[in-house]
PDB file of N, CA and C in Angstrom:
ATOM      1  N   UNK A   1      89.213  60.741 120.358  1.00  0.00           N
ATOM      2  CA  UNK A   1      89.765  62.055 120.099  1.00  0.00           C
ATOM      3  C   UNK A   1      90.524  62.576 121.323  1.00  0.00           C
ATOM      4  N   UNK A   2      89.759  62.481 122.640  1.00  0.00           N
ATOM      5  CA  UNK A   2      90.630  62.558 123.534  1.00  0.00           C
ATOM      6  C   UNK A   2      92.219  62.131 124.210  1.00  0.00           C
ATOM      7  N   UNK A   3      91.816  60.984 123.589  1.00  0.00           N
ATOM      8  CA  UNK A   3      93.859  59.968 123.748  1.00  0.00           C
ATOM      9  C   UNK A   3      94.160  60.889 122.733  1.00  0.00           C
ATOM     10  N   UNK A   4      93.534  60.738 121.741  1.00  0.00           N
ATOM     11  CA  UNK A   4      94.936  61.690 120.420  1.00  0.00           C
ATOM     12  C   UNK A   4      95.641  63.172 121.351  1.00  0.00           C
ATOM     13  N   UNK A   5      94.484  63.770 121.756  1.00  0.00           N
ATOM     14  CA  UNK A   5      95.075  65.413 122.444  1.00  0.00           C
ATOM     15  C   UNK A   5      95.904  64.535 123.215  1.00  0.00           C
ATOM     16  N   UNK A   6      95.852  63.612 124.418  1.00  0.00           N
ATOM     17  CA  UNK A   6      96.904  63.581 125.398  1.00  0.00           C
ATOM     18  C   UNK A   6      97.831  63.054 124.549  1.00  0.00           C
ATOM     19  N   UNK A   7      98.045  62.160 123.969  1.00  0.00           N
ATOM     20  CA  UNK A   7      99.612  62.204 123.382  1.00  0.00           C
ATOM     21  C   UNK A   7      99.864  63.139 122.350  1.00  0.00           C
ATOM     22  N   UNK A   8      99.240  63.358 122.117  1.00  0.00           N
ATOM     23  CA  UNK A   8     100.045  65.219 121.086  1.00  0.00           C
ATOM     24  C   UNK A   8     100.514  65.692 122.048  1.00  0.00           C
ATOM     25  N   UNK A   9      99.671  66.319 123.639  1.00  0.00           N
ATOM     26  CA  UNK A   9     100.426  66.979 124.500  1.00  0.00           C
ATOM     27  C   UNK A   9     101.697  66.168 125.351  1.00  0.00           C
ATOM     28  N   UNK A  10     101.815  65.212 125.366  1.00  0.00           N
ATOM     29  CA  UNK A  10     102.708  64.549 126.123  1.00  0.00           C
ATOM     30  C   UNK A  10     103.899  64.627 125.104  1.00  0.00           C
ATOM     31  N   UNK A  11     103.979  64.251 123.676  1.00  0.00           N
ATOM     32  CA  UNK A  11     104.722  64.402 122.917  1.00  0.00           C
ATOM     33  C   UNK A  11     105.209  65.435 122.896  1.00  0.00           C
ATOM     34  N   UNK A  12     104.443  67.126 122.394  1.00  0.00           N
ATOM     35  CA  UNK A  12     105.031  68.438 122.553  1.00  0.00           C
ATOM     36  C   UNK A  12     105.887  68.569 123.843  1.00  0.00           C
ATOM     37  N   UNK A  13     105.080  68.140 125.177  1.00  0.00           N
ATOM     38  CA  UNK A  13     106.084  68.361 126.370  1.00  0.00           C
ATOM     39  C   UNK A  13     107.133  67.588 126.515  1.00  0.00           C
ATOM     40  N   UNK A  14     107.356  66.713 125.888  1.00  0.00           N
ATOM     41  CA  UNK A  14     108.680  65.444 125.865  1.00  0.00           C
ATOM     42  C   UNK A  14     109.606  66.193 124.965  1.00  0.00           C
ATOM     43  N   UNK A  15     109.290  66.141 123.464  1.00  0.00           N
ATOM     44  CA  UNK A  15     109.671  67.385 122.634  1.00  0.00           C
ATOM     45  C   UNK A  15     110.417  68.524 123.177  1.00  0.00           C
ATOM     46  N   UNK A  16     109.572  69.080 124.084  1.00  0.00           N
ATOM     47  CA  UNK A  16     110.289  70.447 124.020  1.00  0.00           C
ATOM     48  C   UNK A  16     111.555  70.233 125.478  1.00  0.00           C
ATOM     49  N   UNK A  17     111.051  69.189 126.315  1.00  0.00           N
ATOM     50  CA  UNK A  17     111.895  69.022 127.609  1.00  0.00           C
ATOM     51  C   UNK A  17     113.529  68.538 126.908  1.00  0.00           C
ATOM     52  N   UNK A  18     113.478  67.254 125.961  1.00  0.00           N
ATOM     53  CA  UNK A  18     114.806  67.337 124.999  1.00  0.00           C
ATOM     54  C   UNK A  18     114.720  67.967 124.189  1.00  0.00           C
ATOM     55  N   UNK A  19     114.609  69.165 123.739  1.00  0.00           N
ATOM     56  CA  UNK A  19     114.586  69.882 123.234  1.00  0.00           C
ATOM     57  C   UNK A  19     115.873  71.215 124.072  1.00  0.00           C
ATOM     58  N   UNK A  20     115.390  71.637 125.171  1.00  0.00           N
ATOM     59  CA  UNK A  20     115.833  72.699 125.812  1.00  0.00           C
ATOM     60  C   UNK A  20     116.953  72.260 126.699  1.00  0.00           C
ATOM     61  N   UNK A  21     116.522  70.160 127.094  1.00  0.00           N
ATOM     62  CA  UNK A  21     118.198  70.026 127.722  1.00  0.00           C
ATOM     63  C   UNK A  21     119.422  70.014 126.351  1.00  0.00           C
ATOM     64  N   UNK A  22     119.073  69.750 125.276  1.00  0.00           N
ATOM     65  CA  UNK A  22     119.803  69.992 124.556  1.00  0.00           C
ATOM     66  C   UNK A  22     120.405  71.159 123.971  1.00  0.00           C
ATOM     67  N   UNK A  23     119.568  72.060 123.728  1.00  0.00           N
ATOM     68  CA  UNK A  23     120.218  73.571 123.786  1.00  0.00           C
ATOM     69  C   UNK A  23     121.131  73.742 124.993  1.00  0.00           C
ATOM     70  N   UNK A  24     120.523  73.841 126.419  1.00  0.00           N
ATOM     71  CA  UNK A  24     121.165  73.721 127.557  1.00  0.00           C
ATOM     72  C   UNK A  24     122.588  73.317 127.334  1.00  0.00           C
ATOM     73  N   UNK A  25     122.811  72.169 127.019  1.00  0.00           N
ATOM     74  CA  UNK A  25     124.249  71.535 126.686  1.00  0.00           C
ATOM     75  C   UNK A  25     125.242  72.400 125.704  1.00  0.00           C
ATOM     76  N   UNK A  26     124.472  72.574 124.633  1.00  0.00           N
ATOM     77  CA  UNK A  26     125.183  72.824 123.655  1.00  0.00           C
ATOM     78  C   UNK A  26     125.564  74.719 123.779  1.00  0.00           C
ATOM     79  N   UNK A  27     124.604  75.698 124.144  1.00  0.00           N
ATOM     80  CA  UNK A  27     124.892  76.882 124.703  1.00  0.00           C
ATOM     81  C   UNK A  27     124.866  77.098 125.653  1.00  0.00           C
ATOM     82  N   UNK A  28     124.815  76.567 126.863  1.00  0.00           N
ATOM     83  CA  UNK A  28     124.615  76.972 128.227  1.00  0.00           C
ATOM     84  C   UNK A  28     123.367  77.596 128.476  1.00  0.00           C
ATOM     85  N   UNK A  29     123.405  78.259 129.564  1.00  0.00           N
ATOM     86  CA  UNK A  29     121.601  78.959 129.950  1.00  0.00           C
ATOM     87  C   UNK A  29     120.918  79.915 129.157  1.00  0.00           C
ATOM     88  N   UNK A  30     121.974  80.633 128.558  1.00  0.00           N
ATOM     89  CA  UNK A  30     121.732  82.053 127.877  1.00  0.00           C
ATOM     90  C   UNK A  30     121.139  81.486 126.398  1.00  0.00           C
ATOM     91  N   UNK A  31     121.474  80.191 126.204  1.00  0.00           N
ATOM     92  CA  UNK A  31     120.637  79.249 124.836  1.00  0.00           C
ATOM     93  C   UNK A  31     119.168  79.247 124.695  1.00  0.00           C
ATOM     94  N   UNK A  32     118.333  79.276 126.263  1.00  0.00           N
ATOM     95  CA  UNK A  32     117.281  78.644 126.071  1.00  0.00           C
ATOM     96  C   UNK A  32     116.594  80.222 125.679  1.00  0.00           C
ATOM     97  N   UNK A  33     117.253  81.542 126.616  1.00  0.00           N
ATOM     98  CA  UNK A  33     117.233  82.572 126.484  1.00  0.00           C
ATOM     99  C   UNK A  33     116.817  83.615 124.475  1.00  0.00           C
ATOM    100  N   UNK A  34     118.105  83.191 124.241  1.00  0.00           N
ATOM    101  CA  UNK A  34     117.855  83.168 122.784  1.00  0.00           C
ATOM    102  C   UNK A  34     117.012  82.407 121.805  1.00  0.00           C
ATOM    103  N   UNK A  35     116.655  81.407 122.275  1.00  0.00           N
ATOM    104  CA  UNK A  35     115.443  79.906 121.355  1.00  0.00           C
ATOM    105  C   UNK A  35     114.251  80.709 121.792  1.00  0.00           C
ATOM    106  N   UNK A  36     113.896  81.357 122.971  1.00  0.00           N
ATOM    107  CA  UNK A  36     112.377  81.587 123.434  1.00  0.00           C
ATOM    108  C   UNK A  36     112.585  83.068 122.636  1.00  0.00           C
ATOM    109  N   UNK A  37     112.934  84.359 122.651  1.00  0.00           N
ATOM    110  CA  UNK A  37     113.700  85.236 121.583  1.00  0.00           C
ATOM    111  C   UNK A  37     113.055  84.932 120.493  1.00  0.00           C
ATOM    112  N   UNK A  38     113.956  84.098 119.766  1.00  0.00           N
ATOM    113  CA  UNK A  38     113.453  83.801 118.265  1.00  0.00           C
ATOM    114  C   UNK A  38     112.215  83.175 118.191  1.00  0.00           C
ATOM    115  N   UNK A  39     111.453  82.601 119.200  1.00  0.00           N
ATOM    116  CA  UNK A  39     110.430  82.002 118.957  1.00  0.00           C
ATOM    117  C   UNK A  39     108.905  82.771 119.245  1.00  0.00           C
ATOM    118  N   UNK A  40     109.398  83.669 120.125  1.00  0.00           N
ATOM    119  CA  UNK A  40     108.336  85.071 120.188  1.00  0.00           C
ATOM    120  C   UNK A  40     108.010  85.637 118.986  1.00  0.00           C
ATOM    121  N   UNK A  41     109.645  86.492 118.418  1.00  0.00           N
ATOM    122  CA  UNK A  41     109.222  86.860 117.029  1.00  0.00           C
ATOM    123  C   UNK A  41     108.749  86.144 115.814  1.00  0.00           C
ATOM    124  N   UNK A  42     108.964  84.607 115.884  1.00  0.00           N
ATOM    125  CA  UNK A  42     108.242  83.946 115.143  1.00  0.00           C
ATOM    126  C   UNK A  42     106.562  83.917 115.040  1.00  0.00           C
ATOM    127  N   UNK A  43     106.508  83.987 116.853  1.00  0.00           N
ATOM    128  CA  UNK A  43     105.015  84.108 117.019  1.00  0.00           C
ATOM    129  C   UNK A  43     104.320  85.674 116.867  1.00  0.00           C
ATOM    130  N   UNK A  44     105.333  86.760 116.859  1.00  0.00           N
ATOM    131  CA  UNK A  44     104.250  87.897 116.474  1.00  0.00           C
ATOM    132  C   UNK A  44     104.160  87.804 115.357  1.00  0.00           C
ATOM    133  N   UNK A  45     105.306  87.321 114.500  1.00  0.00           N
ATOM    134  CA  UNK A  45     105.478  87.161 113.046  1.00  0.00           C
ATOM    135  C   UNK A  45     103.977  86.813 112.410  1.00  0.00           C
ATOM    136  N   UNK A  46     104.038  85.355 112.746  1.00  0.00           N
ATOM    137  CA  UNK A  46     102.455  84.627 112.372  1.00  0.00           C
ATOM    138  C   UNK A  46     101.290  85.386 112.712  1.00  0.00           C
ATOM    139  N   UNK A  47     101.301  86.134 114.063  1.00  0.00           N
ATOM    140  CA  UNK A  47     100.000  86.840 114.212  1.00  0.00           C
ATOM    141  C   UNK A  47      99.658  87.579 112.961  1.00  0.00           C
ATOM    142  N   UNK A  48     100.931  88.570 112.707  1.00  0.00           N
ATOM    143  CA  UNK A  48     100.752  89.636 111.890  1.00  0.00           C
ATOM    144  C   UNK A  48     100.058  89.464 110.546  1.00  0.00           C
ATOM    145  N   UNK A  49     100.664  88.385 110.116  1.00  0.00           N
ATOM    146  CA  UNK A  49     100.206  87.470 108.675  1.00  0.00           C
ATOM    147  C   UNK A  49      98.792  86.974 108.901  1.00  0.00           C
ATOM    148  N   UNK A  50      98.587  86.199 110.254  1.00  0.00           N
ATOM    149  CA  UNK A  50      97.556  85.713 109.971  1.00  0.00           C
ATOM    150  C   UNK A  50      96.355  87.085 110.041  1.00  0.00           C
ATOM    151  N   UNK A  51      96.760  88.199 110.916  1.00  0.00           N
ATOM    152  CA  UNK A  51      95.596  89.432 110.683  1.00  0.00           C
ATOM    153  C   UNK A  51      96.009  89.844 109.194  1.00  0.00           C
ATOM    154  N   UNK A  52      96.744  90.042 108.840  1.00  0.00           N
ATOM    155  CA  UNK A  52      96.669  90.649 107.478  1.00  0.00           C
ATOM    156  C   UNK A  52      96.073  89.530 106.403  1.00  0.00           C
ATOM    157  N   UNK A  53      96.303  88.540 106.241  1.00  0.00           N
ATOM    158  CA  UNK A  53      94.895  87.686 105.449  1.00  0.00           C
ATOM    159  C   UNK A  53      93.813  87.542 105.888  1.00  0.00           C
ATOM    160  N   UNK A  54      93.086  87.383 106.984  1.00  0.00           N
ATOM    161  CA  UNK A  54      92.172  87.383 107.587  1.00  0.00           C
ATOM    162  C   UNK A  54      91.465  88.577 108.203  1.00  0.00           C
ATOM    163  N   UNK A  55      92.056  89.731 107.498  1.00  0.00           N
ATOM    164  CA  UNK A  55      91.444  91.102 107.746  1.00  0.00           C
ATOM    165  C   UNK A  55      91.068  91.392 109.403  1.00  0.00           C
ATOM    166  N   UNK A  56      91.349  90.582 110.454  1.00  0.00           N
ATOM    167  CA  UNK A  56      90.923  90.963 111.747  1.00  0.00           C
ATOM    168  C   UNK A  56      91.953  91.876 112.353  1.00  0.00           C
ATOM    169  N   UNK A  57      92.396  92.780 112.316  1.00  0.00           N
ATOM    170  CA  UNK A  57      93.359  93.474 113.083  1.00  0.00           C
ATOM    171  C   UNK A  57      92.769  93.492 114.731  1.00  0.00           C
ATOM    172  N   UNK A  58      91.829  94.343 114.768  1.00  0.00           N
ATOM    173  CA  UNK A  58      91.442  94.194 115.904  1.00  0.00           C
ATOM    174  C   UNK A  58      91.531  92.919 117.294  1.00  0.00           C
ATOM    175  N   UNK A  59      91.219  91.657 116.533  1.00  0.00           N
ATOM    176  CA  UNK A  59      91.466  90.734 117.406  1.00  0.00           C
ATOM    177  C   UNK A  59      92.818  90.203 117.485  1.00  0.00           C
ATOM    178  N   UNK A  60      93.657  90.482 116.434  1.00  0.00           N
ATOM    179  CA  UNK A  60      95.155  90.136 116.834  1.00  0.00           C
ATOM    180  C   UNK A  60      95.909  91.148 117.317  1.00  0.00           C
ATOM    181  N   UNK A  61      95.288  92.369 117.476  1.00  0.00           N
ATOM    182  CA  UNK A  61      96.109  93.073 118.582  1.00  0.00           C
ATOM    183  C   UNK A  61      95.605  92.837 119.976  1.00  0.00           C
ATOM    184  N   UNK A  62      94.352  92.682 119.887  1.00  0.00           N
ATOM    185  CA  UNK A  62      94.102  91.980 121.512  1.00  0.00           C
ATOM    186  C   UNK A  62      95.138  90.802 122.046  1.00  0.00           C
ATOM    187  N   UNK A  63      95.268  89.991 120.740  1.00  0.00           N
ATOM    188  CA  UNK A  63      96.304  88.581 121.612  1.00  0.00           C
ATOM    189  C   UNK A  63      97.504  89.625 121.530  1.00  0.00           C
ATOM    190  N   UNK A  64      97.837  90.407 121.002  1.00  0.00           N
ATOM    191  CA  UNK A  64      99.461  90.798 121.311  1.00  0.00           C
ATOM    192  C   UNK A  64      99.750  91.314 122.176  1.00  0.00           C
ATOM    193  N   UNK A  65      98.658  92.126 122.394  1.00  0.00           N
ATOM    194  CA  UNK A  65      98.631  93.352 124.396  1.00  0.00           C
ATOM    195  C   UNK A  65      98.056  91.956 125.071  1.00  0.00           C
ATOM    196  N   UNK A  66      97.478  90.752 125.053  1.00  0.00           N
ATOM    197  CA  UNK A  66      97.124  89.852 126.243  1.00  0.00           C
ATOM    198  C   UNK A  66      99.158  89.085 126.461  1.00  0.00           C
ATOM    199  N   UNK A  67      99.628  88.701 125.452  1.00  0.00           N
ATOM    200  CA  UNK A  67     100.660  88.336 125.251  1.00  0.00           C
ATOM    201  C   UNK A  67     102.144  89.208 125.993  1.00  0.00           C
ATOM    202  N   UNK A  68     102.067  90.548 125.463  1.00  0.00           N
ATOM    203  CA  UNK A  68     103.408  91.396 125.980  1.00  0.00           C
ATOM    204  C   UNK A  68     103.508  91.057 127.350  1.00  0.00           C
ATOM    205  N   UNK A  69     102.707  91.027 128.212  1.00  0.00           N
ATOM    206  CA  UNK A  69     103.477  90.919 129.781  1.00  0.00           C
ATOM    207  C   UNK A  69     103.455  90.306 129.980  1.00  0.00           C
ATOM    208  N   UNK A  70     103.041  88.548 129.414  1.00  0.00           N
ATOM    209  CA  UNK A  70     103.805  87.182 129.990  1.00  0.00           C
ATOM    210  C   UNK A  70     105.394  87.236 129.421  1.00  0.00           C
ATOM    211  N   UNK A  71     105.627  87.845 128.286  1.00  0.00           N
ATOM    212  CA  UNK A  71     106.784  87.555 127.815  1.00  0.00           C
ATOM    213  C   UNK A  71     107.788  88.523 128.299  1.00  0.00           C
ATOM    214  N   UNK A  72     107.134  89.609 129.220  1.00  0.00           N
ATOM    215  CA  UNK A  72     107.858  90.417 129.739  1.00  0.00           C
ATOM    216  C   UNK A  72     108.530  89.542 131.059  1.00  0.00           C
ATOM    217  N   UNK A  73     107.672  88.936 131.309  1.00  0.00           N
ATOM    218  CA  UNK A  73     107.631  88.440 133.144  1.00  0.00           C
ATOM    219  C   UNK A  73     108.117  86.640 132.902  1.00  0.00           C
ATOM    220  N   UNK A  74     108.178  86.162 131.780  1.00  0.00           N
ATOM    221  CA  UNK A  74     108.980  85.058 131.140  1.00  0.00           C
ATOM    222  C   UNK A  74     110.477  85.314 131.180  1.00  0.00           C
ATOM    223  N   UNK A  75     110.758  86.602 130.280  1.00  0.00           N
ATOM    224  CA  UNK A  75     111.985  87.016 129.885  1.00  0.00           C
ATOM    225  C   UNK A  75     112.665  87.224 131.775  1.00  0.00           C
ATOM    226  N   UNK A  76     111.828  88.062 132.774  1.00  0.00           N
ATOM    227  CA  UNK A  76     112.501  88.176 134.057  1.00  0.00           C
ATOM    228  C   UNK A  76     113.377  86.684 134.632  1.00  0.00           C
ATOM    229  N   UNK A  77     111.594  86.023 134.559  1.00  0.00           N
ATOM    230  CA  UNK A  77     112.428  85.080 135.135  1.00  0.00           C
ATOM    231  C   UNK A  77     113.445  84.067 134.378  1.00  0.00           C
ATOM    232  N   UNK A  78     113.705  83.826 133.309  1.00  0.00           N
ATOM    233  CA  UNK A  78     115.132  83.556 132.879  1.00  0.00           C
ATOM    234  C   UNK A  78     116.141  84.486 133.090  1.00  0.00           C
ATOM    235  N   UNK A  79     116.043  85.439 133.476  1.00  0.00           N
ATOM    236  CA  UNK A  79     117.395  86.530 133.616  1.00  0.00           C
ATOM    237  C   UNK A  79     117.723  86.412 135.015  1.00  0.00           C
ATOM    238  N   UNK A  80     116.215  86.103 135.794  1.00  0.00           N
ATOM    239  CA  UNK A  80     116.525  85.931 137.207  1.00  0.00           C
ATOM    240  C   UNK A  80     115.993  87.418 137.660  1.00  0.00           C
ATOM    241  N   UNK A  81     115.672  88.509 137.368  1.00  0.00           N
ATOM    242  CA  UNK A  81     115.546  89.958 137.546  1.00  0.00           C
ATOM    243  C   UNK A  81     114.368  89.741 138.250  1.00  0.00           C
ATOM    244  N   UNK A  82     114.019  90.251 139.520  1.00  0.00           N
ATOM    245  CA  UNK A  82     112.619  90.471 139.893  1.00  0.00           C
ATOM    246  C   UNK A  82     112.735  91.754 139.580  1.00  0.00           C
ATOM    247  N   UNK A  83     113.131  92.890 139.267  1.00  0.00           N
ATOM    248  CA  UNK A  83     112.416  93.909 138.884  1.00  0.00           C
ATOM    249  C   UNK A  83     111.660  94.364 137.176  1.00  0.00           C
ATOM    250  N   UNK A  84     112.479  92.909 136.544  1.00  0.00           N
ATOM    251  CA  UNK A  84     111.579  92.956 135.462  1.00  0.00           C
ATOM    252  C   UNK A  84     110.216  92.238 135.631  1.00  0.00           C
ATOM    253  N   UNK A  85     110.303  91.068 136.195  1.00  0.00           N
ATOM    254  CA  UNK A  85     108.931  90.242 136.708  1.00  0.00           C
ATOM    255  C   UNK A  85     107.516  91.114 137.125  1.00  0.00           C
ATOM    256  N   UNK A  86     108.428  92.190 138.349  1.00  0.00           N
ATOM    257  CA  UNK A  86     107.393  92.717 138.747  1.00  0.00           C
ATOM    258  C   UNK A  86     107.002  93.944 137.518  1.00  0.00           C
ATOM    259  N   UNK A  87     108.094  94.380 136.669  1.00  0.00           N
ATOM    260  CA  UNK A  87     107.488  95.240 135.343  1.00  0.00           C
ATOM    261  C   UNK A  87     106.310  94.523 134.465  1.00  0.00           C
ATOM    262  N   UNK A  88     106.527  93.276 134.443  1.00  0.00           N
ATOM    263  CA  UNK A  88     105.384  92.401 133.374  1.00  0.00           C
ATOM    264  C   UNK A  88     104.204  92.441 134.288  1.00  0.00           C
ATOM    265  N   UNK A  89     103.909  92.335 135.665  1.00  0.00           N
ATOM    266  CA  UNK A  89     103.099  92.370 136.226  1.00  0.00           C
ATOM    267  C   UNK A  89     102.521  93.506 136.190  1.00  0.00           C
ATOM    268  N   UNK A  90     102.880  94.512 136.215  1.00  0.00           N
ATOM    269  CA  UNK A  90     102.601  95.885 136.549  1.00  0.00           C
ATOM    270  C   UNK A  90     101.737  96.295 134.748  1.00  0.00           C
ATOM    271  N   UNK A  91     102.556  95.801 133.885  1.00  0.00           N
ATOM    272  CA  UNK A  91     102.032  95.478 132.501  1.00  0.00           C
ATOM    273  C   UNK A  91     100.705  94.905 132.143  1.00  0.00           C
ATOM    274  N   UNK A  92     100.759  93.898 132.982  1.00  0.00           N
ATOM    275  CA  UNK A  92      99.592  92.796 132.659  1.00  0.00           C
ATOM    276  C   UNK A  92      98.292  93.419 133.724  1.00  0.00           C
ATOM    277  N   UNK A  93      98.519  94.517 134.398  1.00  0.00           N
ATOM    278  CA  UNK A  93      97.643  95.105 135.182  1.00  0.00           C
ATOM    279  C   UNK A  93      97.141  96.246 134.169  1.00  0.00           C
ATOM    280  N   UNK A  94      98.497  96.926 133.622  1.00  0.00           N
ATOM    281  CA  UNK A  94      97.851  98.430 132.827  1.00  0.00           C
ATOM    282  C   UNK A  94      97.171  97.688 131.599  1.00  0.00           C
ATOM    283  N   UNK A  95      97.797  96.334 130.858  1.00  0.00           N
ATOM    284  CA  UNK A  95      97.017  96.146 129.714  1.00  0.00           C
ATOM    285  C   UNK A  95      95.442  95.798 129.891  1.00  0.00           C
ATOM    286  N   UNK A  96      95.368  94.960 131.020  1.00  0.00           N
ATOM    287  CA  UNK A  96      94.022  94.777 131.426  1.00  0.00           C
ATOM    288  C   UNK A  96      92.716  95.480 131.680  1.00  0.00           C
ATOM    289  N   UNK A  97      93.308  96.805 131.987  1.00  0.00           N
ATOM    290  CA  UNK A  97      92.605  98.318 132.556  1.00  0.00           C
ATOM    291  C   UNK A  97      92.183  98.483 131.279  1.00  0.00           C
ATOM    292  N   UNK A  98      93.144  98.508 130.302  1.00  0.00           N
ATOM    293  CA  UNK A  98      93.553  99.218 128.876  1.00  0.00           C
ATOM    294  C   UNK A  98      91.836  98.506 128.404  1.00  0.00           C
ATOM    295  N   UNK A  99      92.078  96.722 128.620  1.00  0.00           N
ATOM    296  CA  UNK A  99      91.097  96.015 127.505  1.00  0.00           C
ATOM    297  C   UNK A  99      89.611  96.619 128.133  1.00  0.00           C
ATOM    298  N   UNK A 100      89.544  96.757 129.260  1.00  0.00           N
ATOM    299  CA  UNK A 100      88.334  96.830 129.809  1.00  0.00           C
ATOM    300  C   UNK A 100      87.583  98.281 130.099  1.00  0.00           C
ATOM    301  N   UNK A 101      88.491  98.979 130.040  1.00  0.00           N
ATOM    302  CA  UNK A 101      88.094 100.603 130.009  1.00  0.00           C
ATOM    303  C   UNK A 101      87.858 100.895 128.033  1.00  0.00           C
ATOM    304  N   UNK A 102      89.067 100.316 127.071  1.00  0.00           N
ATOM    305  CA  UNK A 102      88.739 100.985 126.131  1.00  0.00           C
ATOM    306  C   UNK A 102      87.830  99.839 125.096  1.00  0.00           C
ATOM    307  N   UNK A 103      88.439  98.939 124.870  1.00  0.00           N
ATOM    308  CA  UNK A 103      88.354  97.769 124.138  1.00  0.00           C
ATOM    309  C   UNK A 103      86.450  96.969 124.174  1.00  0.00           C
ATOM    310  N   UNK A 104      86.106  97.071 125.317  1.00  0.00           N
ATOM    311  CA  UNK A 104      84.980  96.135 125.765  1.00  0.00           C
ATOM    312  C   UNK A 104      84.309  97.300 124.944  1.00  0.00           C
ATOM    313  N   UNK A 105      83.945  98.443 125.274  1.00  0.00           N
ATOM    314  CA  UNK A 105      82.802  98.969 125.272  1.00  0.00           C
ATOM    315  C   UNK A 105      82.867 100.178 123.710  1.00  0.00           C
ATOM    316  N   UNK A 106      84.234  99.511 122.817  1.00  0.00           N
ATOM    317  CA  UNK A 106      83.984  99.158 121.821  1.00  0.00           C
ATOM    318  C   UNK A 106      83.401  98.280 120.813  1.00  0.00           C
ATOM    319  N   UNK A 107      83.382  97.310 121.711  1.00  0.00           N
ATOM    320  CA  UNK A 107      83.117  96.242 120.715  1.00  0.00           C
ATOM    321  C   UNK A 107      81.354  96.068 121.302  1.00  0.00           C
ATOM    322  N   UNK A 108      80.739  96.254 122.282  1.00  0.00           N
ATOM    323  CA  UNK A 108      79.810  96.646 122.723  1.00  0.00           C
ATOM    324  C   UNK A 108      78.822  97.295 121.751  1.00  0.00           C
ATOM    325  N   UNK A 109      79.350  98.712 121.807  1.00  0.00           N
ATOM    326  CA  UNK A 109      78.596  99.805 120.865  1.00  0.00           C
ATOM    327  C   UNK A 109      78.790  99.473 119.506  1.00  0.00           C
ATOM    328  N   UNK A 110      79.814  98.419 119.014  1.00  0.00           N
ATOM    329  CA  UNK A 110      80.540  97.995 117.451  1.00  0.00           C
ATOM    330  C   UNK A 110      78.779  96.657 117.252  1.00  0.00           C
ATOM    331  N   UNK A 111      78.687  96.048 118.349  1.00  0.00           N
ATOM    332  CA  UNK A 111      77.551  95.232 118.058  1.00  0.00           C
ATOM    333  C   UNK A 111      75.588  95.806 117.814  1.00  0.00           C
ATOM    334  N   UNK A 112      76.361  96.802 118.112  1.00  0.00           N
ATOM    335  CA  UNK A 112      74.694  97.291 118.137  1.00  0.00           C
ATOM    336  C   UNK A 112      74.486  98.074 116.594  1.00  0.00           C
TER     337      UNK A 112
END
């Protein structure tokens, strides 16, 4: 079972490496820019669906506030902006406060 995970992962990372020199080629830098774009909203897309059949809202808004400030501080560094980088950081600090001041000691008092 273990060889299977490493070549699934070696495959996905081979995958996606021709994958992005090929965008690269074909749109220039601002390509890979737009592919990661559409592929975010693909991924809140699926969250959303998968909480709405699976009735968990609660835990798929946790992955979406754990999620917003990598993709904030992703999006910097393809633009090259350190003042957005340091915005996702500054993000990934307030969301963290957010989980642990409001979130924990909900789900705390939700177990008892």
């Amino acid at each position: 079972m273990k060889n299977k995970m490493k070549s699934i992962g070696a495959s996905g990372a081979l995958f996606g490496i021709i994958l992005s020199r090929w965008i690269t080629n074909h749109y220039g830098k601002n390509g890979n820019l737009v592919v990661g774009v559409c592929a975010f909203i693909i991924l809140v897309l699926y969250f959303i669906i998968v909480a709405y059949k699976t009735k968990k809202y609660l835990g798929m808004t946790i992955v979406l506030i754990m999620l917003s400030p990598l993709i904030v501080m992703l999006l910097g560094v393809y633009l090259e902006n350190s003042y957005v980088i340091l915005g996702g950081i500054i993000l990934l600090f307030v969301s963290c406060n957010l989980m642990i001041k409001k979130i924990v000691p909900w789900l705390q008092s939700r177990k008892k």
